[in-house]
Structure formats: C-alpha cells, structure tokens
Protein backbone atom coordinates (compact mmCIF):
# COMPACT_ATOMS: atom_id res chain seq x y z
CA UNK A 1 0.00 0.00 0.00
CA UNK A 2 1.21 3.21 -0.68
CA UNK A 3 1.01 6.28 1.90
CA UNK A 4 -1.30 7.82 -0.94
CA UNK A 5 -3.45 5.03 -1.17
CA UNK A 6 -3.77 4.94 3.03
CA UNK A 7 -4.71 8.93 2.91
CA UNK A 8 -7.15 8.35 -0.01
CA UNK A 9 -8.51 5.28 2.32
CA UNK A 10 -8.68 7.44 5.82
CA UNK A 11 -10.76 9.58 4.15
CA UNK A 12 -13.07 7.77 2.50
CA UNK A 13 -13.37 6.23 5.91
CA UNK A 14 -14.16 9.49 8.23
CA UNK A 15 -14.48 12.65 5.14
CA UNK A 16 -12.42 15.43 6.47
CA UNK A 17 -12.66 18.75 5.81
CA UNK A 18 -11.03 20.18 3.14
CA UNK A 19 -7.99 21.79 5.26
CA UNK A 20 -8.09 19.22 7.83
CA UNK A 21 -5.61 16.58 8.91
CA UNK A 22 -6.71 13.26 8.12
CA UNK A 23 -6.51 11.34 12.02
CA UNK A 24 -5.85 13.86 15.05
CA UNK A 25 -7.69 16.72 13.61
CA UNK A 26 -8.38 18.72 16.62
CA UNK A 27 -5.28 20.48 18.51
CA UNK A 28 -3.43 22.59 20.01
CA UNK A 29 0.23 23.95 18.87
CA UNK A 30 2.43 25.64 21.43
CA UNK A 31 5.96 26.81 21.08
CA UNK A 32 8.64 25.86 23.55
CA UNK A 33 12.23 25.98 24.34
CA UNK A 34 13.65 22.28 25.27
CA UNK A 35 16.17 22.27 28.18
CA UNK A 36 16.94 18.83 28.74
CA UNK A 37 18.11 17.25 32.39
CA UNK A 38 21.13 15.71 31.67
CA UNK A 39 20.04 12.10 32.47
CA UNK A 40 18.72 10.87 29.79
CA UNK A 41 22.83 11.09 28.05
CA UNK A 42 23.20 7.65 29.46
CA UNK A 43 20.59 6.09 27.04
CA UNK A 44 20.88 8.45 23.61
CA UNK A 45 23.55 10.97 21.85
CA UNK A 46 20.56 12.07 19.63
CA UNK A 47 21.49 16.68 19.89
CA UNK A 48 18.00 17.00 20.06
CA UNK A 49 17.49 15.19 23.26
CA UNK A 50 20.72 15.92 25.08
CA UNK A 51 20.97 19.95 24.20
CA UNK A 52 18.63 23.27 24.17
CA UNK A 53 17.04 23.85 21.08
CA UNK A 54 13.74 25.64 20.56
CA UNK A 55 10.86 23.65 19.45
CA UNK A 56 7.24 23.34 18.61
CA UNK A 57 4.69 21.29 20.58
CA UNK A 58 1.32 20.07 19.15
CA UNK A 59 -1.27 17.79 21.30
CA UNK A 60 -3.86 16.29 19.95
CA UNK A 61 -7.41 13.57 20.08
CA UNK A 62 -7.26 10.48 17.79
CA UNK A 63 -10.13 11.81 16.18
CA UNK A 64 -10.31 12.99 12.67
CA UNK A 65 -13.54 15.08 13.43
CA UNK A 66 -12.24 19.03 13.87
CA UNK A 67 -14.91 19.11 15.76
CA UNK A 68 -14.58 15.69 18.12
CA UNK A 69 -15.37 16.01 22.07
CA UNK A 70 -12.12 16.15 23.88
CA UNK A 71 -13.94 14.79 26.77
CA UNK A 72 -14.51 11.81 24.77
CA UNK A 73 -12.29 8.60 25.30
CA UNK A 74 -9.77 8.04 22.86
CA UNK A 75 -5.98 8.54 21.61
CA UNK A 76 -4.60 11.31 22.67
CA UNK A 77 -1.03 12.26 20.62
CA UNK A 78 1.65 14.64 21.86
CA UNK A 79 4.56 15.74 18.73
CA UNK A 80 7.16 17.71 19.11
CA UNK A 81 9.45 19.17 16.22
CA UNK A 82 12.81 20.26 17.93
CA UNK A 83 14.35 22.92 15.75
CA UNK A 84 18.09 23.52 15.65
CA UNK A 85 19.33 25.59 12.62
CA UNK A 86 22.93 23.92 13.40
CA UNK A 87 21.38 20.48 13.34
CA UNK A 88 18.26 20.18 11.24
CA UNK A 89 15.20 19.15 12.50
CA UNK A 90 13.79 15.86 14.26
CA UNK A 91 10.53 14.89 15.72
CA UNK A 92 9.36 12.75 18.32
CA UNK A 93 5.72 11.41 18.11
CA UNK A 94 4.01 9.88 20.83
CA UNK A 95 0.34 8.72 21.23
CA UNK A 96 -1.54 6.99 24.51
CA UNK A 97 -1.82 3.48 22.53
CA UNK A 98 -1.12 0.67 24.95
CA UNK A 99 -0.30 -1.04 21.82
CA UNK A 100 -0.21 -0.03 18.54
CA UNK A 101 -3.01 -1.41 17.37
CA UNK A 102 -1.88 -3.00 14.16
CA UNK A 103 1.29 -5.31 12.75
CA UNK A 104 0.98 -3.30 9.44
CA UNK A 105 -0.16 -0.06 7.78
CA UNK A 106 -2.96 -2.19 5.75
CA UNK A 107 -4.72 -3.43 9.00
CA UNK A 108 -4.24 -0.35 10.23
CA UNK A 109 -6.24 1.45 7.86
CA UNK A 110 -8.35 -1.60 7.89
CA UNK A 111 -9.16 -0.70 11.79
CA UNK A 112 -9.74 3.18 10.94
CA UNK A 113 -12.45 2.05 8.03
CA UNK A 114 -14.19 -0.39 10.75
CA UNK A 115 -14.33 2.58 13.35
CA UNK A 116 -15.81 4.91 10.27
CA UNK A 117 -18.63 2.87 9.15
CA UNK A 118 -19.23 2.27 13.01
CA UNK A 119 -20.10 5.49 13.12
CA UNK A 120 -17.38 6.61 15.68
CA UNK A 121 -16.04 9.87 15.86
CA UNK A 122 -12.40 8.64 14.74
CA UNK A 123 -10.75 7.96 17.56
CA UNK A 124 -9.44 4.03 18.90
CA UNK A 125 -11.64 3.96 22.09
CA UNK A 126 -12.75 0.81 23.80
CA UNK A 127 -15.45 0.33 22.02
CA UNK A 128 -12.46 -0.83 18.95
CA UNK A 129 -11.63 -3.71 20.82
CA UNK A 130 -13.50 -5.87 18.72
CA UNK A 131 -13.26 -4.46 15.46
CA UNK A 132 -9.56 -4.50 16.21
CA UNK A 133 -9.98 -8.39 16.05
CA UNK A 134 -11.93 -8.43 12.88
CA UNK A 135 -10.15 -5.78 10.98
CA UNK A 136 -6.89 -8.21 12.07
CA UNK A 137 -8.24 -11.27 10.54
CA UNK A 138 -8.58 -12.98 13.77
C-alpha cells in the first residue's frame, strides 16, 4: 500500500474537511524551548534530546472530526518538532496506545475504516476492541 493510497482510504473512511488533517484533527500547537536534564545522556547521543534547542509542541485527540469532544475517550497524541538551525530538524511522536493497534499499515487502515462505518467519531476507544480483532483477521 502506498502512503497515498492509506490517505485516499482514511478519508473515504471518516471525510475530512477540506484543510483538515486526516486522524488527530483537533489540537493545540504551542511553542517551547527544550532544556533537557542531563540524564537521559546515558541512554541516547541524539542533539535533540541531550541539548537546548527551541521547538514546537502540538497535542492532539485520535479523532479525525475538527470538531470531536475532547472529553470523549480516545488517543490522545503529543509531537514535538525540535528545531536547531545547526542540526536540522527531528521529531518525536508519541500517542496513549497501549499497543499499537496494528502489525501493518494495511490493517491499520483496515481498523480506521471499521471505526468509520461504526459510526465513531475517529478515535481508537474501547469500544475498537473488537473491530480490532476483525479488521486483524482474527
């Protein structure tokens, strides 16, 4: 599958807007300046991590409704794009998956097409458990 063919699949799955990202829609972008601790030099050497750099800090719902309930259950992402004109760029994604919830990209768009035509608002709440399964093959 191509990453054109998985946007053109999202949203035929859950019809964004035409400006809209495709999953995690609705946020909020903040900028920052990253001072890290020191300790975490005894696991990584990556600049970004280990010195100051300004950066930019977006959080995020799974949903990709612009207009989905934050109160809602669901993923929740955090991204942040470290920016260092000495070193380029690099960003760190995280989201509040226990587990990702696919071994593929095809199952999961397979999962985000069983959560559109369940008529969810986008997001990977509980209520995916089973579709999980199915979309999965299992």
């Amino acid at each position: 599958m191509t990453a054109a063919q998985a946007v053109d699949r999202i949203e035929a799955a859950a019809p964004p807007r035409p400006h809209d990202r495709r999953l995690h829609a609705r946020g909020a972008v903040y900028d920052a300046h990253f001072v890290p601790s020191g300790q975490v030099s005894r696991w990584t050497t990556a600049a970004c991590l280990t010195a100051e750099s300004e950066a930019v800090v977006r959080f995020s719902n799974g949903s990709g409704r612009y207009d989905a309930d934050d109160r809602a259950r669901g993923v929740r992402g955090m991204a942040v794009k470290f920016l260092d004109a000495d070193k380029g760029v690099m960003d760190l994604v995280a989201a509040t998956f226990r587990v990702f919830p696919s071994h593929n990209p095809e199952g999961f768009i397979d999962l985000v097409e069983a959560l559109g035509k369940a008529g969810t608002e986008g997001g990977l709440a509980d209520r995916a458990k089973g579709k999980l399964a199915a979309a999965e093959g299992r």
